[in-house]
N, C-alpha and C. Protein backbone atom coordinates (compact mmCIF):
# COMPACT_ATOMS: atom_id res chain seq x y z
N UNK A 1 -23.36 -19.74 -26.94
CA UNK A 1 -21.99 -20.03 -27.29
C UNK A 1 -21.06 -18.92 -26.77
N UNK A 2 -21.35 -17.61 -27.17
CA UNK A 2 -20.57 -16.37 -26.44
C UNK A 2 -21.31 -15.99 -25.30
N UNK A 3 -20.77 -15.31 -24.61
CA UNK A 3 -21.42 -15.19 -23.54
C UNK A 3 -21.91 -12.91 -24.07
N UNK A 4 -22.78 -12.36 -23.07
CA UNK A 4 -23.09 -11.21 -23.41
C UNK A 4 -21.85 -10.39 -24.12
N UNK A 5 -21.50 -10.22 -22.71
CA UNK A 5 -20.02 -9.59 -22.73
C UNK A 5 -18.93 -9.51 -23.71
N UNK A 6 -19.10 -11.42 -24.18
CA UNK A 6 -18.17 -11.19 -25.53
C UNK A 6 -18.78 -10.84 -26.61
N UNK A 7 -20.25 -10.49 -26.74
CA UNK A 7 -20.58 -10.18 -27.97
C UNK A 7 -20.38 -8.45 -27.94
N UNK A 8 -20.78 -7.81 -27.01
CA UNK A 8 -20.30 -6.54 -26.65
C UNK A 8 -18.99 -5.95 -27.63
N UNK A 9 -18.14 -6.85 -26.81
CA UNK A 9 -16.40 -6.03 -26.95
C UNK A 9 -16.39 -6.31 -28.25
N UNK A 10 -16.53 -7.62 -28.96
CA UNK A 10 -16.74 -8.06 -30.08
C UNK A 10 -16.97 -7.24 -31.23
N UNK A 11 -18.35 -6.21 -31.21
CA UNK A 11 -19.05 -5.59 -31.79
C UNK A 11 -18.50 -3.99 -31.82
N UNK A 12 -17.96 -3.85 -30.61
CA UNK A 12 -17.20 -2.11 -30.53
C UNK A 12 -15.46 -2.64 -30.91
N UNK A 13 -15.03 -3.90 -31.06
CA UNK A 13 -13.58 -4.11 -31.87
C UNK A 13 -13.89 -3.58 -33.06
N UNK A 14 -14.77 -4.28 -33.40
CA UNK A 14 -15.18 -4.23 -35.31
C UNK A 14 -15.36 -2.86 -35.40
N UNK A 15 -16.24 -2.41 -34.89
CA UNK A 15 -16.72 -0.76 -35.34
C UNK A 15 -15.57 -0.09 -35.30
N UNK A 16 -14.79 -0.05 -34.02
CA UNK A 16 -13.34 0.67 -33.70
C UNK A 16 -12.33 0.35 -34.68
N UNK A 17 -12.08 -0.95 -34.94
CA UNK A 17 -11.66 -1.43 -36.28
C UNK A 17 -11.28 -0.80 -37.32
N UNK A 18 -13.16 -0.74 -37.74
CA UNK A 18 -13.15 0.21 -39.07
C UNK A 18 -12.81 1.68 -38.89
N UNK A 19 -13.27 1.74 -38.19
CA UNK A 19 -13.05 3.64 -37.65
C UNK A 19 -11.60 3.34 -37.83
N UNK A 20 -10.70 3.31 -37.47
CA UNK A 20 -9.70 3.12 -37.61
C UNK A 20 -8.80 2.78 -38.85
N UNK A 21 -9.39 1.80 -39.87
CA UNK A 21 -8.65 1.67 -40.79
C UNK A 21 -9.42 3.13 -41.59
N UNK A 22 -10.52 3.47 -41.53
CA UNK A 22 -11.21 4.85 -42.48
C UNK A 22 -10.00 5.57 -42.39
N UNK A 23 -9.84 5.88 -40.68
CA UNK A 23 -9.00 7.06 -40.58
C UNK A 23 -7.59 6.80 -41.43
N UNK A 24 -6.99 5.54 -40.87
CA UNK A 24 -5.86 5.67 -41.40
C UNK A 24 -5.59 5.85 -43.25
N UNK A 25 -6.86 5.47 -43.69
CA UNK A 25 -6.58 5.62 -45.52
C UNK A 25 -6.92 6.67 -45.48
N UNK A 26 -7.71 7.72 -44.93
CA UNK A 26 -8.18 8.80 -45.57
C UNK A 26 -6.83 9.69 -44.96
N UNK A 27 -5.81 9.25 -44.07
CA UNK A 27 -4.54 10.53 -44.05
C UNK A 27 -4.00 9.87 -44.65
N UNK A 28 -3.49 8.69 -45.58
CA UNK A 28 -2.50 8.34 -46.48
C UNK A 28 -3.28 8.61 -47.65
N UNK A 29 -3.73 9.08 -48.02
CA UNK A 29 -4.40 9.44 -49.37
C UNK A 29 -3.51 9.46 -50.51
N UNK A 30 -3.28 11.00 -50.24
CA UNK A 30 -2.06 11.50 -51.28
C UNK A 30 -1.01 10.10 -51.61
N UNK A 31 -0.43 9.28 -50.69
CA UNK A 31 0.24 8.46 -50.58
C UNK A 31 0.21 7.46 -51.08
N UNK A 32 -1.38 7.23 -51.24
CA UNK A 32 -1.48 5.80 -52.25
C UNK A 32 -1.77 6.23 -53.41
N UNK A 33 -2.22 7.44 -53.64
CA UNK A 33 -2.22 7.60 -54.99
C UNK A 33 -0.86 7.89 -55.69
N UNK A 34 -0.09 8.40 -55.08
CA UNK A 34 1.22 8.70 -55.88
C UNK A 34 2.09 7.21 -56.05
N UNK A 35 2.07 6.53 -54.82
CA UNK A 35 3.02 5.18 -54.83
C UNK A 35 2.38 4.16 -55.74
N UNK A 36 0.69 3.89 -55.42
CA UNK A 36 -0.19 2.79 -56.01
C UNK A 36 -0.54 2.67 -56.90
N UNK A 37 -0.68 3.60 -58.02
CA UNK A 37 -1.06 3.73 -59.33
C UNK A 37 -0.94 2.29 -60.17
N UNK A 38 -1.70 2.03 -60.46
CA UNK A 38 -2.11 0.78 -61.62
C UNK A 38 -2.38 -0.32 -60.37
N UNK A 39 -2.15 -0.68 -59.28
CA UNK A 39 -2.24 -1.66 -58.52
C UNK A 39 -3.61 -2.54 -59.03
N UNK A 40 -4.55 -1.98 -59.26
CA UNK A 40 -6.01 -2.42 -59.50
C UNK A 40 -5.55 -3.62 -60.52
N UNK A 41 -4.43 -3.33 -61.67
CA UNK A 41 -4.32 -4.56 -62.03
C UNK A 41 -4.04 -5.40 -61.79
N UNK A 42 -3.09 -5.95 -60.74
CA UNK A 42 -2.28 -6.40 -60.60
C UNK A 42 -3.43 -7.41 -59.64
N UNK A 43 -4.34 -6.99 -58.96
CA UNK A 43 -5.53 -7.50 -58.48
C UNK A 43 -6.37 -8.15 -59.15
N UNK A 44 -6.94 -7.48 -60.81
CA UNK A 44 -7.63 -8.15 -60.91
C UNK A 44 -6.55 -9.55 -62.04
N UNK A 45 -5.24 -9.25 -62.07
CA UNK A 45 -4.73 -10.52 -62.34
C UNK A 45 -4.92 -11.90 -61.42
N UNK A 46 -4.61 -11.23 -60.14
CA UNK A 46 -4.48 -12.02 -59.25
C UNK A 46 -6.09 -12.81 -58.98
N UNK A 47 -7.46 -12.09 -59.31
CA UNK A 47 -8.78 -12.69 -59.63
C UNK A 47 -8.51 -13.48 -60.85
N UNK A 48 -8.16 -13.11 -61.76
CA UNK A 48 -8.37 -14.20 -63.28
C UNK A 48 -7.86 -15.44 -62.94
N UNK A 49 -6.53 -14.99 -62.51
CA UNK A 49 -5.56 -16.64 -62.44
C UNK A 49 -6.52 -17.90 -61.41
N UNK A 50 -6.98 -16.74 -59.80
CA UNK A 50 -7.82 -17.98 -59.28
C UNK A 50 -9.06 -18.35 -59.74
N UNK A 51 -9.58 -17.53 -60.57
CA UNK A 51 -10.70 -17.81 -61.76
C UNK A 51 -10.07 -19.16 -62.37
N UNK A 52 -8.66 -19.07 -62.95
CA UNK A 52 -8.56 -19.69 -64.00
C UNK A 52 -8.26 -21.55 -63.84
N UNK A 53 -7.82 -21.10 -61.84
CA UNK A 53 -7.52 -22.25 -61.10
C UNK A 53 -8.79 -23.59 -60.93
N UNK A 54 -9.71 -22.73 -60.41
CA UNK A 54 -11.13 -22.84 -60.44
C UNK A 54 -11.69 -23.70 -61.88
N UNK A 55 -11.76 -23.21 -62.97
CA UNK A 55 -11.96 -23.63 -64.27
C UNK A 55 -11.16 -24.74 -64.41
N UNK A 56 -9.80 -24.92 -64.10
CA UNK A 56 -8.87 -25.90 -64.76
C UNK A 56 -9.78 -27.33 -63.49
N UNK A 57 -9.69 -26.73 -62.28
CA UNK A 57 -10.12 -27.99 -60.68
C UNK A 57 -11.57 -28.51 -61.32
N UNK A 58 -12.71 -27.70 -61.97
CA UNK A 58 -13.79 -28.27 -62.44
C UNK A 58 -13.92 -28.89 -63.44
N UNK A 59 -12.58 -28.82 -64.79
CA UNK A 59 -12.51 -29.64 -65.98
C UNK A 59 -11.88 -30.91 -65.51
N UNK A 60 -10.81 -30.77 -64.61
CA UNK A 60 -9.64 -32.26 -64.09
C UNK A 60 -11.09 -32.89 -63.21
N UNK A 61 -11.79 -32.51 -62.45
CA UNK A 61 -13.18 -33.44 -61.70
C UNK A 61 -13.87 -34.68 -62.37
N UNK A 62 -14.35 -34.08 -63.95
CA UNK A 62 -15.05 -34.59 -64.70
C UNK A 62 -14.57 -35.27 -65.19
């Protein structure tokens, strides 16, 4: 389906990728901790509700 080549570049995007986003969080550090504080909730709200979407789509099925 891919040919060599595209699995190649493919495989050093991703790695370069990550290398890349590492770098960039580990020099904004200070930065998300001072701006981001509590965010974690606001995430795992955003998990419950599609939890809660989920629960309501499997009761309306039946």
């Amino acid at each position: 389906m891919f040919s060599q080549g595209q699995l190649v570049f493919a495989g050093f995007f991703v790695v370069l990728f990550i290398v890349a986003m590492i770098y960039s969080y580990r020099k904004d550090l200070k930065l998300h901790k001072k701006f981001y504080k509590g965010s974690y909730i606001i995430l795992l709200g955003f998990i419950v509700f599609i939890g809660f979407l989920f629960l309501i789509k499997g009761y309306l099925k039946h």
